[in-house]
N, C-alpha and C. Protein backbone atom coordinates (compact mmCIF):
# COMPACT_ATOMS: atom_id res chain seq x y z
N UNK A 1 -3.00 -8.61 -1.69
CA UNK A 1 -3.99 -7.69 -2.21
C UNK A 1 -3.56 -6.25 -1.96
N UNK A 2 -3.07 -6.09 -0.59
CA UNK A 2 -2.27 -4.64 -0.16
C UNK A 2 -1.21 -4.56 -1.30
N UNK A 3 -0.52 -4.83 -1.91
CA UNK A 3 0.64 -4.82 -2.49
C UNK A 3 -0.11 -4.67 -4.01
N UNK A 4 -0.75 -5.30 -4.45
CA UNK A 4 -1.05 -5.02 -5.79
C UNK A 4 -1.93 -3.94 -5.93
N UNK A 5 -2.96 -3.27 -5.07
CA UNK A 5 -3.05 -2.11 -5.03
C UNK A 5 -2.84 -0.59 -4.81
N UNK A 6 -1.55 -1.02 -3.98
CA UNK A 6 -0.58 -0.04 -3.84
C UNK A 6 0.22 -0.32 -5.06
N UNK A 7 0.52 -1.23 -5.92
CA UNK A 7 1.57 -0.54 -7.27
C UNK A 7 0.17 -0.26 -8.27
N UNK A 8 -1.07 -0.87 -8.05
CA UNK A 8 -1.70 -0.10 -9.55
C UNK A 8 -2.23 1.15 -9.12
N UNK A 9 -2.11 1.93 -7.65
CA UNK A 9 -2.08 2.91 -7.36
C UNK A 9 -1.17 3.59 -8.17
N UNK A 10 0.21 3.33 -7.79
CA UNK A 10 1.27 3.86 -8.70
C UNK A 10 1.53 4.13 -9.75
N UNK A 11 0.68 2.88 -10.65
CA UNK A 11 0.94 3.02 -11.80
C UNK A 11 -0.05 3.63 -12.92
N UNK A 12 -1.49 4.01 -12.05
CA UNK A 12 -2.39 4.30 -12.68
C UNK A 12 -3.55 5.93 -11.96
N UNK A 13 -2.51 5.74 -10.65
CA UNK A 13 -2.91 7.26 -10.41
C UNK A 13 -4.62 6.65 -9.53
N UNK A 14 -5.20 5.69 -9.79
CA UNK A 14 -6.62 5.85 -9.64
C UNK A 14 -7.11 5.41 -7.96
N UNK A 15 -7.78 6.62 -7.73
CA UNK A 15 -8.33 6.85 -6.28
C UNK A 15 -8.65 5.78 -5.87
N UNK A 16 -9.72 4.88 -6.37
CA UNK A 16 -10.25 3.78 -5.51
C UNK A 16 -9.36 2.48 -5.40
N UNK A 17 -8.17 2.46 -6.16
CA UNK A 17 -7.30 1.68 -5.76
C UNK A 17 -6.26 2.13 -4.33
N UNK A 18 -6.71 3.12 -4.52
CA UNK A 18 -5.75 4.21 -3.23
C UNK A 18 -6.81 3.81 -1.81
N UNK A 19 -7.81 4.02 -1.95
CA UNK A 19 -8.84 3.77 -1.16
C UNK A 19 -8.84 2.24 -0.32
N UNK A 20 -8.45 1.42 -1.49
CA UNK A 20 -8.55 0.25 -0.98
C UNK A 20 -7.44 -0.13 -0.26
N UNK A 21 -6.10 0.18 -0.83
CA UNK A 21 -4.84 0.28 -0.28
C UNK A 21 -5.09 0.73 1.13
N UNK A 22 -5.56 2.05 1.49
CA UNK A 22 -5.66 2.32 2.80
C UNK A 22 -6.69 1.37 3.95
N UNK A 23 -7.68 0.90 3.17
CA UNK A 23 -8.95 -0.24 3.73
C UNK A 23 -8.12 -1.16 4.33
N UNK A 24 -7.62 -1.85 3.96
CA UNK A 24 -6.44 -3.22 3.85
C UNK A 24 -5.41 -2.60 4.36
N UNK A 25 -4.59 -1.54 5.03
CA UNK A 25 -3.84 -1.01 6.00
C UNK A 25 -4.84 -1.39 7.44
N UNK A 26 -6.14 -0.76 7.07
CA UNK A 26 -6.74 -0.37 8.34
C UNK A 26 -7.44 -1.71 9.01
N UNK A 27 -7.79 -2.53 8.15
CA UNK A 27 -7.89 -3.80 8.29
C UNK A 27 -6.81 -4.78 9.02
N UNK A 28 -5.93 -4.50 8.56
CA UNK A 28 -4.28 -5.49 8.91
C UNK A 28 -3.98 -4.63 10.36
N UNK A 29 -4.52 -3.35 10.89
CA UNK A 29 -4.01 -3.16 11.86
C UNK A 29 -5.11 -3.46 12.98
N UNK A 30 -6.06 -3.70 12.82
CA UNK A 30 -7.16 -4.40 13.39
C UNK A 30 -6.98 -5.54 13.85
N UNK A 31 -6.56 -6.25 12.90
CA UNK A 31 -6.33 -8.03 13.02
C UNK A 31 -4.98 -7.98 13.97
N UNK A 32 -4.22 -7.20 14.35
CA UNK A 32 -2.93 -7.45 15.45
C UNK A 32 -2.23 -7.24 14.52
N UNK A 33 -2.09 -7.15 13.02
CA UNK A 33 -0.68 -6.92 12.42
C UNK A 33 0.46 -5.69 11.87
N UNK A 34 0.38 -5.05 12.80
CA UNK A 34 0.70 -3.48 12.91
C UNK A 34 2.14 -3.70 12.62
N UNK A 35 2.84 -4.78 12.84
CA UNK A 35 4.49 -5.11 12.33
C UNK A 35 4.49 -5.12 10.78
N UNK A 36 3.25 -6.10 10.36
CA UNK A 36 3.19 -6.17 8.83
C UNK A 36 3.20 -4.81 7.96
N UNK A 37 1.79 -4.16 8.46
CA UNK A 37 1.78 -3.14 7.63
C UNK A 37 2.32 -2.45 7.79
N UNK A 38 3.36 -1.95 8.73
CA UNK A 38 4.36 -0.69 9.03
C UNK A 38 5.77 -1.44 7.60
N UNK A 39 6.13 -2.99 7.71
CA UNK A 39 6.90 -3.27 6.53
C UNK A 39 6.51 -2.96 5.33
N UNK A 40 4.93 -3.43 5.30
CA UNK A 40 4.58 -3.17 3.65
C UNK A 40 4.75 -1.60 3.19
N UNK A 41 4.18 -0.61 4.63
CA UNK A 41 4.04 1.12 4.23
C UNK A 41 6.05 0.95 3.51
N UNK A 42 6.62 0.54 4.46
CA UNK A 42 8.29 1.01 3.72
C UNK A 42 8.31 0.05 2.52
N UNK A 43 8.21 -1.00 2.33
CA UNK A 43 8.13 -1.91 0.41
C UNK A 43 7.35 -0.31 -0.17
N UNK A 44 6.28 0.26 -0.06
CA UNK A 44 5.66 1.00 -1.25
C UNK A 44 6.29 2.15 -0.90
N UNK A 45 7.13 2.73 0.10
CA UNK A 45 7.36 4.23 -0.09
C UNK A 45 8.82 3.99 -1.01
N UNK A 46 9.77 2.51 -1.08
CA UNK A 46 10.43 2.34 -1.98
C UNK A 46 10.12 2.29 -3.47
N UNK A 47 9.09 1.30 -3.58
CA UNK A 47 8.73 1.51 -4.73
C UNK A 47 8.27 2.42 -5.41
N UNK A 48 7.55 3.50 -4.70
CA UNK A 48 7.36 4.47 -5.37
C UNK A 48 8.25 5.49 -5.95
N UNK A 49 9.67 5.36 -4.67
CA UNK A 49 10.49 5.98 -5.53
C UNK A 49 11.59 5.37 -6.27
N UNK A 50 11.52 4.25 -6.57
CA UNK A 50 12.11 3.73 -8.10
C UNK A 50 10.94 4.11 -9.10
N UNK A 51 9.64 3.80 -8.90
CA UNK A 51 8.93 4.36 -9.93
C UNK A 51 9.43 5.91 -10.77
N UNK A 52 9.57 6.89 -9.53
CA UNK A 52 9.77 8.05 -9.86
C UNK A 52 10.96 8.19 -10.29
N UNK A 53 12.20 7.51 -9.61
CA UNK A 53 13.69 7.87 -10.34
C UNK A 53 13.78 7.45 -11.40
């Protein structure tokens, strides 16, 4: 769910998908998985820049 709202973030610009993206960070670091979402933050700061190149 983190992952598909972080690319229709990307691909559509729209805040409350951004919103939720961050919910579901803050969530996953709650639950003990602070390894996960530190991987997923680097998957989307890549993807964003293939988006952009």
């Amino acid at each position: 769910m983190r992952n598909f709202s972080w690319k229709y973030f990307t691909l559509t610009g729209d805040v409350e998908s951004f919103m939720l993206y961050k919910e579901m960070a803050q969530v996953g670091a709650e639950n003990g998985s602070v390894e996960s979402v530190q991987d997923q933050d680097e998957l989307a700061v890549l993807d964003l820049e293939d988006a952009s190149g």
